[in-house]
N, C-alpha and C. Protein backbone atom coordinates (compact mmCIF):
# COMPACT_ATOMS: atom_id res chain seq x y z
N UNK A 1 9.46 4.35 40.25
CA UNK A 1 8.23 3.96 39.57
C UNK A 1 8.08 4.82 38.33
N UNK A 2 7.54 4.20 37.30
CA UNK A 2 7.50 4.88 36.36
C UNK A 2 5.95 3.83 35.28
N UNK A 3 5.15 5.12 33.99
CA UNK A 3 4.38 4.77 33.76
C UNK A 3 3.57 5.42 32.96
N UNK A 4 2.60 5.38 32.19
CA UNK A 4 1.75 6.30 31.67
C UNK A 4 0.59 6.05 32.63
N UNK A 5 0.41 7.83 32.99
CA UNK A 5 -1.00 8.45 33.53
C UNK A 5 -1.27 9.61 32.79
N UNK A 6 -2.92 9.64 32.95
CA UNK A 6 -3.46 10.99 32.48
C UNK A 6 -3.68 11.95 33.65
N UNK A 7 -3.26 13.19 33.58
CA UNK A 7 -3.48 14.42 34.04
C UNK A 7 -3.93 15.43 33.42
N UNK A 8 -4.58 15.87 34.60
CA UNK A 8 -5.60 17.26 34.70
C UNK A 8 -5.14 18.20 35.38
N UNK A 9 -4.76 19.73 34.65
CA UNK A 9 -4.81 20.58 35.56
C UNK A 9 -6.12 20.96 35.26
N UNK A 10 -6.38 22.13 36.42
CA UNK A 10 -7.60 22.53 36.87
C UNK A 10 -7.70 23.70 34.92
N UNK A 11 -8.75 22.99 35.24
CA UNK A 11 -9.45 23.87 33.60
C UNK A 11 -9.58 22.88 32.51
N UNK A 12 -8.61 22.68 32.45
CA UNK A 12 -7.98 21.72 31.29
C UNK A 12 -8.18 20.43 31.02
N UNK A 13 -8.21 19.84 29.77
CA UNK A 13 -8.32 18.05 29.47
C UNK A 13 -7.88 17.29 30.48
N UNK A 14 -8.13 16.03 30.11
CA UNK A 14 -6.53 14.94 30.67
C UNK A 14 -5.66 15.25 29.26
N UNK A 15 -4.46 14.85 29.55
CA UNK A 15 -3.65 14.70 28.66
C UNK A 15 -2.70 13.28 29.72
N UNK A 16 -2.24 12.67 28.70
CA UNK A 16 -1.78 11.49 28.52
C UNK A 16 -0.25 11.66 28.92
N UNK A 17 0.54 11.27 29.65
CA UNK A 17 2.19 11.53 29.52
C UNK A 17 2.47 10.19 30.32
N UNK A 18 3.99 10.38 30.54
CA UNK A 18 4.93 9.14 30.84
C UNK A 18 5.56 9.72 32.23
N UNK A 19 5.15 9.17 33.40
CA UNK A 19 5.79 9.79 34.66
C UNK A 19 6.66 9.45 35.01
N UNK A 20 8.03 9.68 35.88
CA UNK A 20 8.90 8.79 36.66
C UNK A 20 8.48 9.65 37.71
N UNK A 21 8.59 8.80 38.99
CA UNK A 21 8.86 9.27 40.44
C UNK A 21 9.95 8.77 40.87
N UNK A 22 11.33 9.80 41.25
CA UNK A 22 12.41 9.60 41.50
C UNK A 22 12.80 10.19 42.73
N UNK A 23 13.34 9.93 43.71
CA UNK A 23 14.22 10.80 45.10
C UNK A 23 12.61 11.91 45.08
N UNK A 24 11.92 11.48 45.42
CA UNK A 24 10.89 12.86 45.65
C UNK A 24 10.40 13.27 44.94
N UNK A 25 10.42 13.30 43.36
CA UNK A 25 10.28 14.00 42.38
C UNK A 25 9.60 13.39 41.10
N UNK A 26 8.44 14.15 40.85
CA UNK A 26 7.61 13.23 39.69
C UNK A 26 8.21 14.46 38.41
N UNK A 27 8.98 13.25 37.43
CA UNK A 27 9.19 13.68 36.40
C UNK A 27 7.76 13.35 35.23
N UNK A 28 7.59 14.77 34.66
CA UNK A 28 6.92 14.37 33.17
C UNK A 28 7.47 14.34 32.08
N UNK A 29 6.95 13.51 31.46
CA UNK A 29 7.66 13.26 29.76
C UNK A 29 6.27 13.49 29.34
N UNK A 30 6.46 13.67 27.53
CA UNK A 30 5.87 13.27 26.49
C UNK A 30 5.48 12.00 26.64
N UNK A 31 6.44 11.27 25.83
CA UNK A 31 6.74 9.71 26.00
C UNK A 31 7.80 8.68 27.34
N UNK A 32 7.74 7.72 26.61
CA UNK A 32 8.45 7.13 27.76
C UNK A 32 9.82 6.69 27.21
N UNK A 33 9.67 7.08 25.58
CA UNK A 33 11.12 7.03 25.09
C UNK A 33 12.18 8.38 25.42
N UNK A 34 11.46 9.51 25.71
CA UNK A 34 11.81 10.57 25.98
C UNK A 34 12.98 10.26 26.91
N UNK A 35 14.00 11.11 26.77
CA UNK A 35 15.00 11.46 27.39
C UNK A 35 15.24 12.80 28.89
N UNK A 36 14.77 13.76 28.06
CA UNK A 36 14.39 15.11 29.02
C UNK A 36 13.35 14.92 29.28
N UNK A 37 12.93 15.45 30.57
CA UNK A 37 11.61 15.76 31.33
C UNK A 37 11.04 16.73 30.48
N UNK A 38 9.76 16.90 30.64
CA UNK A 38 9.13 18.59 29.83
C UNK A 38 9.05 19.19 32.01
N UNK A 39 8.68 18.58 32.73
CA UNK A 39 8.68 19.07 34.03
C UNK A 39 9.11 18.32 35.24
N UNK A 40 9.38 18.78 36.00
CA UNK A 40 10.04 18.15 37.75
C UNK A 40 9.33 19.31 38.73
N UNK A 41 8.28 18.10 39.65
CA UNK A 41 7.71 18.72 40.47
C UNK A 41 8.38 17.86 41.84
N UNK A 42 8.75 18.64 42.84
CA UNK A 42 9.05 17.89 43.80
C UNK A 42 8.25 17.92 44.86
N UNK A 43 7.58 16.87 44.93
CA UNK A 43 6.26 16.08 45.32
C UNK A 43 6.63 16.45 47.38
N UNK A 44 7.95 16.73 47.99
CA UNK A 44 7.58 16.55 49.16
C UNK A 44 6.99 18.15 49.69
N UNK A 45 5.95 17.65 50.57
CA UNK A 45 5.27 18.93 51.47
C UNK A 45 3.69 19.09 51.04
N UNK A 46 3.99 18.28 49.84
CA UNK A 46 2.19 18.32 48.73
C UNK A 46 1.49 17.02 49.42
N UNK A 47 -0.08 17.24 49.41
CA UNK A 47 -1.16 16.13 50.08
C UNK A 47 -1.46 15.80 48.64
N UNK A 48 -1.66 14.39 49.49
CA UNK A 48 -1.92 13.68 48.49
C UNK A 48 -3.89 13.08 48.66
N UNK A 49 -4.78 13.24 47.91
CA UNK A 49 -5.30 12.86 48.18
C UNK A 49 -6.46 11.90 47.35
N UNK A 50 -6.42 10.60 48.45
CA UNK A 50 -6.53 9.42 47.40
C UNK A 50 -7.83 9.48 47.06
N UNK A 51 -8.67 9.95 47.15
CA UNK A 51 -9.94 9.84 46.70
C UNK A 51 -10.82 11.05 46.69
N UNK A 52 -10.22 12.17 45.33
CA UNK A 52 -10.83 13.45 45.20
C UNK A 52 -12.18 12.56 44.59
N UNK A 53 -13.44 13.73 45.05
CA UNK A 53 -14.84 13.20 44.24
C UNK A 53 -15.08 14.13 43.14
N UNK A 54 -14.52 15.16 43.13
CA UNK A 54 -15.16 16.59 42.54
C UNK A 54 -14.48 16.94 41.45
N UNK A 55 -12.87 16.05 40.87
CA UNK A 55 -12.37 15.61 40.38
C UNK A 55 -12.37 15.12 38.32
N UNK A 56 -13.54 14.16 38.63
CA UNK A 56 -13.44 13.40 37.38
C UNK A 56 -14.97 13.18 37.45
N UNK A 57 -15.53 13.45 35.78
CA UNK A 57 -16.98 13.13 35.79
C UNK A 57 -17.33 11.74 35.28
N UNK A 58 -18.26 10.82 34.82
CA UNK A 58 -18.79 9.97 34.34
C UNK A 58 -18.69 10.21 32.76
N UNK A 59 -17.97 9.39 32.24
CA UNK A 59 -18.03 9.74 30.67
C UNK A 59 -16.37 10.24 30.35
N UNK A 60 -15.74 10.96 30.87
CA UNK A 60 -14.38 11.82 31.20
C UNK A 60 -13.39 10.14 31.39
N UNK A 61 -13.38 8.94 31.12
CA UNK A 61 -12.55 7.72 30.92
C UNK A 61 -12.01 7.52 32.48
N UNK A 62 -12.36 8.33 33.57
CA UNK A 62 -11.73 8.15 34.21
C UNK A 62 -12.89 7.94 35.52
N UNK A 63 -12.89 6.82 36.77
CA UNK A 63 -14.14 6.28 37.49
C UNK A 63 -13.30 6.68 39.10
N UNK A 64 -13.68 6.00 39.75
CA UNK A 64 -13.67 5.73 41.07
C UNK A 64 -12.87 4.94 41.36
N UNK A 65 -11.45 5.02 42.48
CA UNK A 65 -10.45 4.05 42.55
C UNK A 65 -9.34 4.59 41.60
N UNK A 66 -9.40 4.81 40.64
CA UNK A 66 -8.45 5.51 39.36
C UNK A 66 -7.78 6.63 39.29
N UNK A 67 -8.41 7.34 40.22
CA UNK A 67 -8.27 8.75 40.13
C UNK A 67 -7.62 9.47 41.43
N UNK A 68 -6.52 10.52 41.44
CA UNK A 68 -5.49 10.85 42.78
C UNK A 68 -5.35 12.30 42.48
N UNK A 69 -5.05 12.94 43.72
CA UNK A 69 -4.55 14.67 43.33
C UNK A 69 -3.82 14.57 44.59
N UNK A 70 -2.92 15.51 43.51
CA UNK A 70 -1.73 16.45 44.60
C UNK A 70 -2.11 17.81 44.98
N UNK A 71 -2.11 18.13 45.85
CA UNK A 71 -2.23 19.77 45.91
C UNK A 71 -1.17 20.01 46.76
N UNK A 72 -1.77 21.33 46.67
CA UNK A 72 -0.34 22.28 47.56
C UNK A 72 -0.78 23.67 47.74
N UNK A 73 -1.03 24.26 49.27
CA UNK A 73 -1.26 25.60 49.06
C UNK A 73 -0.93 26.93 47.94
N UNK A 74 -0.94 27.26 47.36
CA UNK A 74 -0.21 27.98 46.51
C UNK A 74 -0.67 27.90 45.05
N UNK A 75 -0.18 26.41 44.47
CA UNK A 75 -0.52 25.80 43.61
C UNK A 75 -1.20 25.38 43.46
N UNK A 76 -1.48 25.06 42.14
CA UNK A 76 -2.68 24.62 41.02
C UNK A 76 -2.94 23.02 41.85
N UNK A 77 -4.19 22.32 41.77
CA UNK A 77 -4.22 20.71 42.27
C UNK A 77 -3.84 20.22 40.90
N UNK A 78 -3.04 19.11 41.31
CA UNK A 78 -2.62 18.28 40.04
C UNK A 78 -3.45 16.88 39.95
N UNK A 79 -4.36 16.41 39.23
CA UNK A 79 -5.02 14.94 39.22
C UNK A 79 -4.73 14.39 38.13
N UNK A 80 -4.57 12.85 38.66
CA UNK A 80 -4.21 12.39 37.83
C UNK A 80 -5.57 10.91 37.74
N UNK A 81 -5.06 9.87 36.77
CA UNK A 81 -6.35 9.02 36.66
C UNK A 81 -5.14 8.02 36.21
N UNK A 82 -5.19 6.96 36.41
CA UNK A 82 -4.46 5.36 36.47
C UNK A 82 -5.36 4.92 35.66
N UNK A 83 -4.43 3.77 34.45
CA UNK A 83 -5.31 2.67 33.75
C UNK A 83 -5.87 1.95 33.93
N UNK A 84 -5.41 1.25 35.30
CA UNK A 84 -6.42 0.37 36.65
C UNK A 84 -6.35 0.36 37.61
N UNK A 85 -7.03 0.00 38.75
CA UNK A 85 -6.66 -0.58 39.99
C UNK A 85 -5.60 -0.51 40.71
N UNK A 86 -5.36 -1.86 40.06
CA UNK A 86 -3.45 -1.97 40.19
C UNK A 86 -2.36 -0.61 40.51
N UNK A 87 -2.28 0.34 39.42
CA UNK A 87 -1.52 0.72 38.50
C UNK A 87 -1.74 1.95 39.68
N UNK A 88 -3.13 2.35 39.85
CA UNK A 88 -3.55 3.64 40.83
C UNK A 88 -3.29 3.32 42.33
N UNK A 89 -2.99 1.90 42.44
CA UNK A 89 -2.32 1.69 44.10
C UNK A 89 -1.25 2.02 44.45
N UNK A 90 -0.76 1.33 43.43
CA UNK A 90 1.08 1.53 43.13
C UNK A 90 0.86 3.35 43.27
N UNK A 91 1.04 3.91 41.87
CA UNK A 91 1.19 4.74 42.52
C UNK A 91 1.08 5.58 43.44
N UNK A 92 0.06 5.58 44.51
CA UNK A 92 -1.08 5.89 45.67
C UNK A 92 0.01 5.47 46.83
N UNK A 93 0.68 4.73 46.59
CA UNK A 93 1.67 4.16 48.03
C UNK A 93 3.01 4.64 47.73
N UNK A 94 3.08 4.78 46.91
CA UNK A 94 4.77 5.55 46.35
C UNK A 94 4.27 6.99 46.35
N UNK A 95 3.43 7.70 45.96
CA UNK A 95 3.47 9.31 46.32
C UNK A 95 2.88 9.37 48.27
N UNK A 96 2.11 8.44 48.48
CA UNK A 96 2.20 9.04 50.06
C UNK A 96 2.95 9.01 50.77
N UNK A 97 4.07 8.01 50.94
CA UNK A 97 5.54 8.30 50.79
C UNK A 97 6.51 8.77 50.29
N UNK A 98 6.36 9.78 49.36
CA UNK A 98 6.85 10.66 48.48
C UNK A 98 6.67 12.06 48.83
N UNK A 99 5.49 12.29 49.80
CA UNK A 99 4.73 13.66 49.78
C UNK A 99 5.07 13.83 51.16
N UNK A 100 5.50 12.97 51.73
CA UNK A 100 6.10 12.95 53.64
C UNK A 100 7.14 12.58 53.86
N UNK A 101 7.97 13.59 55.20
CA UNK A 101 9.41 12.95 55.27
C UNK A 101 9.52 12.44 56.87
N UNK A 102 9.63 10.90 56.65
CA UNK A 102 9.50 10.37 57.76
C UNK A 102 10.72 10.73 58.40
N UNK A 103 10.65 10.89 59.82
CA UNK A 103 11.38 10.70 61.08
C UNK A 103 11.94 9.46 61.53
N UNK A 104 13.27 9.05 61.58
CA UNK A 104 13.77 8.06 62.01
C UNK A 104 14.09 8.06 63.48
């Protein structure tokens, strides 16, 4: 899967980038013409959770349904905000399977 979302680290704006989620691993770009990653986080062992409230304010482009965080003991929470619906399911079902390693 791959796409433009905005992310928030804790403090900071959204900023706008181009994600891939690959074998476990959410690559960031700049763009989506980009070649190199600027980062590779590997998403398994991190919660995912689909509906932070505390997150995103009113006015901030980003609502209810749109909006996802990763955390991880240790680390910073990562949120992110989807262009729609759609776009925030998709990815919402590909990182909760991304963030767990099922047992066969």
């Amino acid at each position: 899967m791959s796409g433009y979302l905005r992310r928030r680290l804790r403090g900071q704006r959204w900023k706008r980038a181009w994600f891939v989620l690959k074998d476990r691993v959410l690559y960031t770009y700049k763009a989506s013409e980009d070649a190199v990653a600027t980062e590779a986080l590997p998403v398994l062992g991190w919660s995912l959770d689909k509906e932070p409230s505390a997150d995103w304010e009113p006015g901030d482009g980003a609502r209810e349904g749109l909006v996802f965080k990763l955390t991880h003991p240790g680390s910073g929470d990562v949120v992110f905000c989807a262009e729609n619906m759609n776009i925030a399911a998709r990815w919402i079902a590909l990182l909760a399977d991304a963030v767990t390693l099922e047992s066969d």
